[in-house]
C-alpha atoms as a PDB file:
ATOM      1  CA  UNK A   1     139.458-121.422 -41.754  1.00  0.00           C
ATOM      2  CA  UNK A   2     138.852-124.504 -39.736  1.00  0.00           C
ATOM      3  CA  UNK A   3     135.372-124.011 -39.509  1.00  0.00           C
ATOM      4  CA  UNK A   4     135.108-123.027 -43.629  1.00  0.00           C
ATOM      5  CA  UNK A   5     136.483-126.478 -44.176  1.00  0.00           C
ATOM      6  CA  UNK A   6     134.353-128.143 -41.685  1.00  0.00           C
ATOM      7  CA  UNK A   7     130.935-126.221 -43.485  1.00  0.00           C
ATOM      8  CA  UNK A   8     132.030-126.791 -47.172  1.00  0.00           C
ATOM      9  CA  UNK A   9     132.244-130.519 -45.652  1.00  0.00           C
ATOM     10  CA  UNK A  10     129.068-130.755 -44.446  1.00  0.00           C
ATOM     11  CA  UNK A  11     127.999-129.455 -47.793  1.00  0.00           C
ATOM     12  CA  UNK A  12     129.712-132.107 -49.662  1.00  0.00           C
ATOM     13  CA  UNK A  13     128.391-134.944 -47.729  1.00  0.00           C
ATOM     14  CA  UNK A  14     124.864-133.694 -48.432  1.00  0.00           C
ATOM     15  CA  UNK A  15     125.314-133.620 -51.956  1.00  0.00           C
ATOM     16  CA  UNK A  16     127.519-136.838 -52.128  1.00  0.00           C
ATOM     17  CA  UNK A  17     124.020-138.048 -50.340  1.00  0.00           C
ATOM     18  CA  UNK A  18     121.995-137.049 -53.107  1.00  0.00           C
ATOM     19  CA  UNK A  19     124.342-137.663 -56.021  1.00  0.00           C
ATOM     20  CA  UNK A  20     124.461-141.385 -54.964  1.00  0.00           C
ATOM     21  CA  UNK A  21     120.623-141.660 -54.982  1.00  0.00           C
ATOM     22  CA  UNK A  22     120.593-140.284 -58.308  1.00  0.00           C
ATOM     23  CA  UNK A  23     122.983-142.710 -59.679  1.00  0.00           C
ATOM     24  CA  UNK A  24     121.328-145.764 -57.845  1.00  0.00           C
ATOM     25  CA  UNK A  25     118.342-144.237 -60.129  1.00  0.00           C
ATOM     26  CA  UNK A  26     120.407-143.545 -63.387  1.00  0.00           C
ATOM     27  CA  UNK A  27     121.528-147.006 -63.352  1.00  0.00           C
ATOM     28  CA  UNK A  28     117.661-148.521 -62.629  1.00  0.00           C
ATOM     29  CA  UNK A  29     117.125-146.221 -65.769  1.00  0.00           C
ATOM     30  CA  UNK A  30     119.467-147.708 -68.185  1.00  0.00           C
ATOM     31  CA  UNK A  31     118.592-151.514 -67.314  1.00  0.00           C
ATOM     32  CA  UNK A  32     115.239-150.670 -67.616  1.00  0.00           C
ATOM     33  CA  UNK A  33     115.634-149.302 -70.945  1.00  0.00           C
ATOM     34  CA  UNK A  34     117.733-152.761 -71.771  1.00  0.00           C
ATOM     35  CA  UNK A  35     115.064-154.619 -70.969  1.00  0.00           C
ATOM     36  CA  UNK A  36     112.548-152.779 -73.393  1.00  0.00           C
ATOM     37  CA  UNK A  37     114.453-153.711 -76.367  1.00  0.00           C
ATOM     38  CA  UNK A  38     114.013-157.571 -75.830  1.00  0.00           C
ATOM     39  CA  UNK A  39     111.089-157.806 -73.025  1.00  0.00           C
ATOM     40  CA  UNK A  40     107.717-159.090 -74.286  1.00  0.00           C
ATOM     41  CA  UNK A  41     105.517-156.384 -72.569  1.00  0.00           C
ATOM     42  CA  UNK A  42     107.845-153.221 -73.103  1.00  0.00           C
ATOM     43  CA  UNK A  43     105.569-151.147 -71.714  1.00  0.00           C
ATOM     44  CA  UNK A  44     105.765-151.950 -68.415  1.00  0.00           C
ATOM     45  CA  UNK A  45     109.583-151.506 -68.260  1.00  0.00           C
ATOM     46  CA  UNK A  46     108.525-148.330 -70.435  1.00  0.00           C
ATOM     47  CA  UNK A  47     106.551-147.398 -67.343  1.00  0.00           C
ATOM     48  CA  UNK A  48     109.662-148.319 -64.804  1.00  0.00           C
ATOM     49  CA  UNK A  49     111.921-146.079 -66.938  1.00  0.00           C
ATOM     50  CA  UNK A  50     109.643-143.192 -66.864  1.00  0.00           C
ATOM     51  CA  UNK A  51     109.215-143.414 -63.234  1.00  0.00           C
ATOM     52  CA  UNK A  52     113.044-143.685 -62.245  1.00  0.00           C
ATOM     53  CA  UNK A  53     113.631-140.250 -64.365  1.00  0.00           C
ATOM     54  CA  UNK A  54     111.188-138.938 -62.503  1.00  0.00           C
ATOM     55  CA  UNK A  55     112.669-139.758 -59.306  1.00  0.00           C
ATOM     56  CA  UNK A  56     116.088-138.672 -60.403  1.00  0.00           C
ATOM     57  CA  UNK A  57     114.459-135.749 -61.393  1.00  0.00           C
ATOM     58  CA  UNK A  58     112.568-135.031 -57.939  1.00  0.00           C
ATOM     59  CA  UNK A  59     116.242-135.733 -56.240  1.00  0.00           C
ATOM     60  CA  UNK A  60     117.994-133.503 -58.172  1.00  0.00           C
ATOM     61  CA  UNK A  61     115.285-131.088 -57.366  1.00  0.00           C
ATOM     62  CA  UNK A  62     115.633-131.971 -53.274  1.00  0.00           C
ATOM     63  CA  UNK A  63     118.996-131.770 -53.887  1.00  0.00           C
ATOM     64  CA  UNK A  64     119.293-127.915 -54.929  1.00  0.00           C
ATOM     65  CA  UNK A  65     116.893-127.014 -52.581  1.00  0.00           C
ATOM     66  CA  UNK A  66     118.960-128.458 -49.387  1.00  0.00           C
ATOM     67  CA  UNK A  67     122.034-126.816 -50.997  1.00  0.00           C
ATOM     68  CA  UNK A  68     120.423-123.186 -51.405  1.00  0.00           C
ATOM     69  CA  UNK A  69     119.147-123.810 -48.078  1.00  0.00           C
ATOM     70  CA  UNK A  70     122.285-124.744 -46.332  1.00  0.00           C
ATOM     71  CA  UNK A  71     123.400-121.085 -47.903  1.00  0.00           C
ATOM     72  CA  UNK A  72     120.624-118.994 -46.704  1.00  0.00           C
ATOM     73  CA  UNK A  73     121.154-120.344 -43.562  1.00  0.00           C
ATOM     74  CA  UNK A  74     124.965-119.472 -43.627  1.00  0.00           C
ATOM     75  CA  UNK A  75     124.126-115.792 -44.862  1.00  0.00           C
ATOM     76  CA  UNK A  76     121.596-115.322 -42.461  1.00  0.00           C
ATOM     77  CA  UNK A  77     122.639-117.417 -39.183  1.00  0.00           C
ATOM     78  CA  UNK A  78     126.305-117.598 -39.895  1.00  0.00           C
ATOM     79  CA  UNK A  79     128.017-121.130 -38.927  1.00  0.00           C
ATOM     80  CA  UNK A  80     126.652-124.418 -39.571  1.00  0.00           C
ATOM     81  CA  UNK A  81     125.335-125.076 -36.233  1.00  0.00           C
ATOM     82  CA  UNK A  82     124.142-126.624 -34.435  1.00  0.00           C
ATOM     83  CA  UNK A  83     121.373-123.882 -33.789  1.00  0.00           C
ATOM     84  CA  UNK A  84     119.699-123.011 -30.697  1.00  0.00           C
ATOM     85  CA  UNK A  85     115.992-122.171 -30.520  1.00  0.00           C
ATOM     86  CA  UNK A  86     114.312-120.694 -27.142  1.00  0.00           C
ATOM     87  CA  UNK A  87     110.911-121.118 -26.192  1.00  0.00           C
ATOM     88  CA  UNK A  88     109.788-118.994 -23.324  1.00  0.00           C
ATOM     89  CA  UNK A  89     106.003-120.649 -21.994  1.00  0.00           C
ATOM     90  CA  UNK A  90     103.809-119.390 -20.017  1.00  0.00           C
ATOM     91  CA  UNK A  91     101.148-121.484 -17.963  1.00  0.00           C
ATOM     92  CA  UNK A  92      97.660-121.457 -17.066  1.00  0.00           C
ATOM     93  CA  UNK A  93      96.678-119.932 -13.422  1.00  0.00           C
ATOM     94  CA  UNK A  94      95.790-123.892 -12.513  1.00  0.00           C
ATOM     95  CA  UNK A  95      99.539-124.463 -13.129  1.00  0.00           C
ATOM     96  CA  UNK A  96     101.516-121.750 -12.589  1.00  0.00           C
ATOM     97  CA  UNK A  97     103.526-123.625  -9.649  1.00  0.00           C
ATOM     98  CA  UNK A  98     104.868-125.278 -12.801  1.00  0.00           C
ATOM     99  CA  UNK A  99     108.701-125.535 -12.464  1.00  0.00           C
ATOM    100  CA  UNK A 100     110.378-123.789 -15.170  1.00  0.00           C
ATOM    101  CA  UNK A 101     109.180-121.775 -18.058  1.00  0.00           C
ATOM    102  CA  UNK A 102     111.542-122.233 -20.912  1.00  0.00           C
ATOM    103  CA  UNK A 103     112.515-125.005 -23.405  1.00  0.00           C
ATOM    104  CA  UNK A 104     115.839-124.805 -25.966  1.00  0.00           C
ATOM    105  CA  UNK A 105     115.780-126.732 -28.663  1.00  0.00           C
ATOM    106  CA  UNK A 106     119.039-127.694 -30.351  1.00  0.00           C
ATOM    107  CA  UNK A 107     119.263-128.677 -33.806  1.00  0.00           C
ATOM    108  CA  UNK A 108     120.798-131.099 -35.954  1.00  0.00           C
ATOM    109  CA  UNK A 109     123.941-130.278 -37.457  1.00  0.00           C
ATOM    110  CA  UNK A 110     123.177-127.857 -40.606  1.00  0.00           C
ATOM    111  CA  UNK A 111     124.726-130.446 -43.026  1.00  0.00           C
ATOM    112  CA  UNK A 112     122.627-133.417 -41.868  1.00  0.00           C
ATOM    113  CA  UNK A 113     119.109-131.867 -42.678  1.00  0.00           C
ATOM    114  CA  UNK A 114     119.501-128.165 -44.147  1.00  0.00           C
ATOM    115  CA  UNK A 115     116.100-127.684 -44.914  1.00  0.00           C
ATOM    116  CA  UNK A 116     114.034-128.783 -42.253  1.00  0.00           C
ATOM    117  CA  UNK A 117     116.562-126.283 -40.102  1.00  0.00           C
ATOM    118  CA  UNK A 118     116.219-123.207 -42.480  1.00  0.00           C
ATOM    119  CA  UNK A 119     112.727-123.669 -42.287  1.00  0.00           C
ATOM    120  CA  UNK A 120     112.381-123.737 -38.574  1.00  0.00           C
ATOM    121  CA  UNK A 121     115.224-120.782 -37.733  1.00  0.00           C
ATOM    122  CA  UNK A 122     113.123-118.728 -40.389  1.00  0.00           C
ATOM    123  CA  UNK A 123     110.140-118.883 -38.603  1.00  0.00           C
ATOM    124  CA  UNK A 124     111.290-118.970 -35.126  1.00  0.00           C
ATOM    125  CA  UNK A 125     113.191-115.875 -35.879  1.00  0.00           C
ATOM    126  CA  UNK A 126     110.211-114.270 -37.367  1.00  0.00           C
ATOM    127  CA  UNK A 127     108.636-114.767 -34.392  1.00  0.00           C
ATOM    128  CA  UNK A 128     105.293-116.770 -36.156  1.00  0.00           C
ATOM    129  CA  UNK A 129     105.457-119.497 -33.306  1.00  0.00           C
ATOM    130  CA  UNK A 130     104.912-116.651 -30.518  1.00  0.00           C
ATOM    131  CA  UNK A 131     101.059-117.296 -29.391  1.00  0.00           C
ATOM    132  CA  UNK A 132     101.255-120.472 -30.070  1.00  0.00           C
ATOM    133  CA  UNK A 133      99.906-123.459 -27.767  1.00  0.00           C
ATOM    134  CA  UNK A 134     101.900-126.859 -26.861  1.00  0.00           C
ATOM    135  CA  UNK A 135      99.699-129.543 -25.874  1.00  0.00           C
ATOM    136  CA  UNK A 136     100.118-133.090 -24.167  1.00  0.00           C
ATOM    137  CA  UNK A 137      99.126-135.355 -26.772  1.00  0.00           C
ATOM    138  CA  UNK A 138      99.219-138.323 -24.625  1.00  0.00           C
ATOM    139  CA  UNK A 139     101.681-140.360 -22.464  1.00  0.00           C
ATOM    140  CA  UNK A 140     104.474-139.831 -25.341  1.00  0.00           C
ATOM    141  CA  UNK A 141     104.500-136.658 -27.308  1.00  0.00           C
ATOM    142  CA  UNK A 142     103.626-132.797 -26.861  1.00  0.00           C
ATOM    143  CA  UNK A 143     102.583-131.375 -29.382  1.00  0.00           C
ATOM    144  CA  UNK A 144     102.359-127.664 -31.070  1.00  0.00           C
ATOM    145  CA  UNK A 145      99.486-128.106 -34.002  1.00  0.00           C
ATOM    146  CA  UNK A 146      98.558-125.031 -35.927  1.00  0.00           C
ATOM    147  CA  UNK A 147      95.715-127.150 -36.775  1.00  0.00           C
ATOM    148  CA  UNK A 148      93.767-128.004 -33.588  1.00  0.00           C
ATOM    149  CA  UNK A 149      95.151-124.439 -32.032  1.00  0.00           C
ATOM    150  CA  UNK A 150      91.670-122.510 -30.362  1.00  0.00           C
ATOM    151  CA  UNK A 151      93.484-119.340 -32.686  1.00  0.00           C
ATOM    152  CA  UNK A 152      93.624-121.995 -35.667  1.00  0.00           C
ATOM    153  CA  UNK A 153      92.200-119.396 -39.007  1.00  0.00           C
ATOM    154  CA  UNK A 154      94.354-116.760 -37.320  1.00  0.00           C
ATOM    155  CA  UNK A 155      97.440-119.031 -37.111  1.00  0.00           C
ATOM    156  CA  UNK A 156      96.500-120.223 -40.650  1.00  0.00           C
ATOM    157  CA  UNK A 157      96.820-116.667 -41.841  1.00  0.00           C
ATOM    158  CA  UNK A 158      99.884-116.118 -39.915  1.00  0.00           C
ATOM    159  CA  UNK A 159     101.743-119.414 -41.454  1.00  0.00           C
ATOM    160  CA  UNK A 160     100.339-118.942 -45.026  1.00  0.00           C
ATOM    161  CA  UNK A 161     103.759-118.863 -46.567  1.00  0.00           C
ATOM    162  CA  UNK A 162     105.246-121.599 -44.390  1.00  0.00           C
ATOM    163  CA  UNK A 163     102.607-123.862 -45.105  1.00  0.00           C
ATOM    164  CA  UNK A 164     103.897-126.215 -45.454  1.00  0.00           C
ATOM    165  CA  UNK A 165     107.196-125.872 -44.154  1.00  0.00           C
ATOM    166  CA  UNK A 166     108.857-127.892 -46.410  1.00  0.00           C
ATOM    167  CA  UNK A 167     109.352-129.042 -50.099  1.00  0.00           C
ATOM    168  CA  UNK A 168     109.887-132.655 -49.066  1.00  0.00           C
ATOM    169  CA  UNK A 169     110.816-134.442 -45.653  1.00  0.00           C
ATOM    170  CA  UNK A 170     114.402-134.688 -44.174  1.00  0.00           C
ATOM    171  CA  UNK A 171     114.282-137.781 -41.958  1.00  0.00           C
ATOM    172  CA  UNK A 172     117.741-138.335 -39.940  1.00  0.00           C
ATOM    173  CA  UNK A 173     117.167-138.661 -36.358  1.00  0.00           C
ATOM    174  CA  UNK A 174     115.164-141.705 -34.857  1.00  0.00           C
ATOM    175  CA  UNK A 175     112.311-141.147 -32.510  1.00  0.00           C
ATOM    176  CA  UNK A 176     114.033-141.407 -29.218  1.00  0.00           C
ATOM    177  CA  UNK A 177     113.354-139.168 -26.220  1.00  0.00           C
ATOM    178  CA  UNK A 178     113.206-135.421 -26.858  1.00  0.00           C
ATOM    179  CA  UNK A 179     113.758-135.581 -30.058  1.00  0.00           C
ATOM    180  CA  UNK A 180     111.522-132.712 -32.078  1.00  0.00           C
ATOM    181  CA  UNK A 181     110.551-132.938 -35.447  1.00  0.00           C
ATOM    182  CA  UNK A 182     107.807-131.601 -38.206  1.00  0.00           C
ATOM    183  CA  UNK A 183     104.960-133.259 -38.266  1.00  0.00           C
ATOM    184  CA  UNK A 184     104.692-135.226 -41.624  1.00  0.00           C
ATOM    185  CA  UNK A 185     101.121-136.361 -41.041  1.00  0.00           C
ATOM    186  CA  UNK A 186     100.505-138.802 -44.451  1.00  0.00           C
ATOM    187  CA  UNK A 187     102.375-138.857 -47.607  1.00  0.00           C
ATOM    188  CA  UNK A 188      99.788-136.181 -49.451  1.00  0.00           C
ATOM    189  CA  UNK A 189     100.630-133.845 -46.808  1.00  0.00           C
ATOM    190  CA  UNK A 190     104.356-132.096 -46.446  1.00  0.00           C
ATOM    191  CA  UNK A 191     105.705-131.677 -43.155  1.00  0.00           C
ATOM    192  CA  UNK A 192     105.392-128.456 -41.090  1.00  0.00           C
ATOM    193  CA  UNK A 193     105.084-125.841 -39.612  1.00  0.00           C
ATOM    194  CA  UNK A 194     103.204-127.833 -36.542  1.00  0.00           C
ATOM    195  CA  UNK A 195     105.581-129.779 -34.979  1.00  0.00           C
ATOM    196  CA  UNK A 196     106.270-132.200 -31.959  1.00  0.00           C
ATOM    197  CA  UNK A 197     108.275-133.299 -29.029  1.00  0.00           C
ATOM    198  CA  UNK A 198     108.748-137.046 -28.059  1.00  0.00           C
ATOM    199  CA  UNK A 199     108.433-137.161 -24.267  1.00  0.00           C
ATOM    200  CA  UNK A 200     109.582-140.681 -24.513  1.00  0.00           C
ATOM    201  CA  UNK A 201     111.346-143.118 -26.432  1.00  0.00           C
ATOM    202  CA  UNK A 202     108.749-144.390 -29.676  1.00  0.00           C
ATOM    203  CA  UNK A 203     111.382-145.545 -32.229  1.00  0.00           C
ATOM    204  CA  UNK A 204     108.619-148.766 -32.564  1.00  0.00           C
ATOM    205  CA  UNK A 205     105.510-146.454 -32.085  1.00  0.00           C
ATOM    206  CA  UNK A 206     106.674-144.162 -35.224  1.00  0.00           C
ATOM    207  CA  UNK A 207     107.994-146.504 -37.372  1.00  0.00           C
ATOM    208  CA  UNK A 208     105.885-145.530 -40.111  1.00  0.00           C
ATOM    209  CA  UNK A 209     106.175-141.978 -39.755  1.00  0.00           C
ATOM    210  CA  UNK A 210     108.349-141.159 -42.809  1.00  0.00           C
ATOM    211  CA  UNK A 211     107.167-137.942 -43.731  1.00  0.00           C
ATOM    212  CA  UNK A 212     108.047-136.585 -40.403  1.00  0.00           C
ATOM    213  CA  UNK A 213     111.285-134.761 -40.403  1.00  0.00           C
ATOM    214  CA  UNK A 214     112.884-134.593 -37.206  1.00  0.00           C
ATOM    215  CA  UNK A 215     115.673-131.672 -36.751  1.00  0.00           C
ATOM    216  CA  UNK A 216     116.382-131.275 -33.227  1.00  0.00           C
ATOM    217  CA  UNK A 217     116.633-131.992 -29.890  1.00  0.00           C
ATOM    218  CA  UNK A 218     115.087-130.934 -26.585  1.00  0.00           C
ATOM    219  CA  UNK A 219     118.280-129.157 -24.654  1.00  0.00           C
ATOM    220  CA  UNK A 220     117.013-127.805 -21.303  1.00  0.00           C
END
């Protein structure tokens, strides 16, 4: 029962998230719409009405798809996490004295960012990141990108209905240490599946990475 309560919770404090952006919008709405009737150029608040439904349209959207994602993940995974993700690595001959071939990724609570998680247990547990190649992309991050993989048209194939990963991006956790998250790229391009791991802390570095959507942590 506790841990019903504690879910439903979770639910509600993603939609109370949501619900509050789309009054903040509802509101910009309305005072546009006063402004048409006596402004000199109604067009342009015209424009700025049009735009806000939009936007509370394109919440309300974000916000059904993080709810029916925060239920597939319950029927599926069971619980509301956090999840645990196991990557098992192996190593070229040159460094196979490597110590330790495994990484576990734990992720955000299922109520913080519900689908950036579903995504990533869905494919994990479909087993589409298995031949896949991490790479040091420099001092601060390794990365795993589909994209500049030597198996890239066969990974392609293999991630054709994940990509992308996501319908928008779920940002929650800064950039510190070991924190993983999708790779957002620019704002044309939705995040996933290739994501990455920051090796360091680069809160400042990725400042402007908005469309990345980080969902876990680096556990072992």
């Amino acid at each position: 029962v506790k841990t019903t309560m504690e879910l439903q919770r979770q639910l509600t404090d993603v939609e109370k998230m949501y619900n509050a952006k789309i009054i903040q919008l509802e509101k910009q709405v309305k005072e546009a719409e006063e402004r048409t009737m006596v402004a000199p150029n109604p067009m342009s608040d015209a424009v700025r009405a049009r735009d806000a439904q939009w936007k509370k349209h394109d919440l309300a959207m974000m916000s059904k798809i993080a709810r029916n994602s925060h239920h597939a993940v319950l029927q599926r995974f069971g619980g509301g996490g956090p999840f645990r993700v196991e990557f098992v690595l192996k190593f070229p001959e040159e460094q196979a004295h490597a110590v330790g071939n495994r990484i576990i990724l734990e992720t955000a609570p299922l109520g913080m960012m519900p689908h950036a998680i579903h995504m990533f247990l869905e494919m994990a547990s479909e087993g589409l990141y298995t031949g896949t190649r991490f790479n040091v992309a420099g001092p601060d991050t390794v990365s795993l990108k589909i994209e500049e993989d030597d198996e890239a048209d066969n990974l392609r194939e293999k991630f054709k209905d994940y990509t992308p990963a996501l319908s928008f991006p779920e940002y929650i956790f800064p950039h510190k240490e070991y924190t993983v998250g999708f790779f957002g790229r620019d704002p044309h391009e939705l995040p996933g599946p290739s994501f990455f791991i920051n090796t360091r802390d680069n809160i400042h570095k990725r400042m402007d990475r908005s469309m990345d959507s980080m969902m876990s942590m680096v556990l072992k």
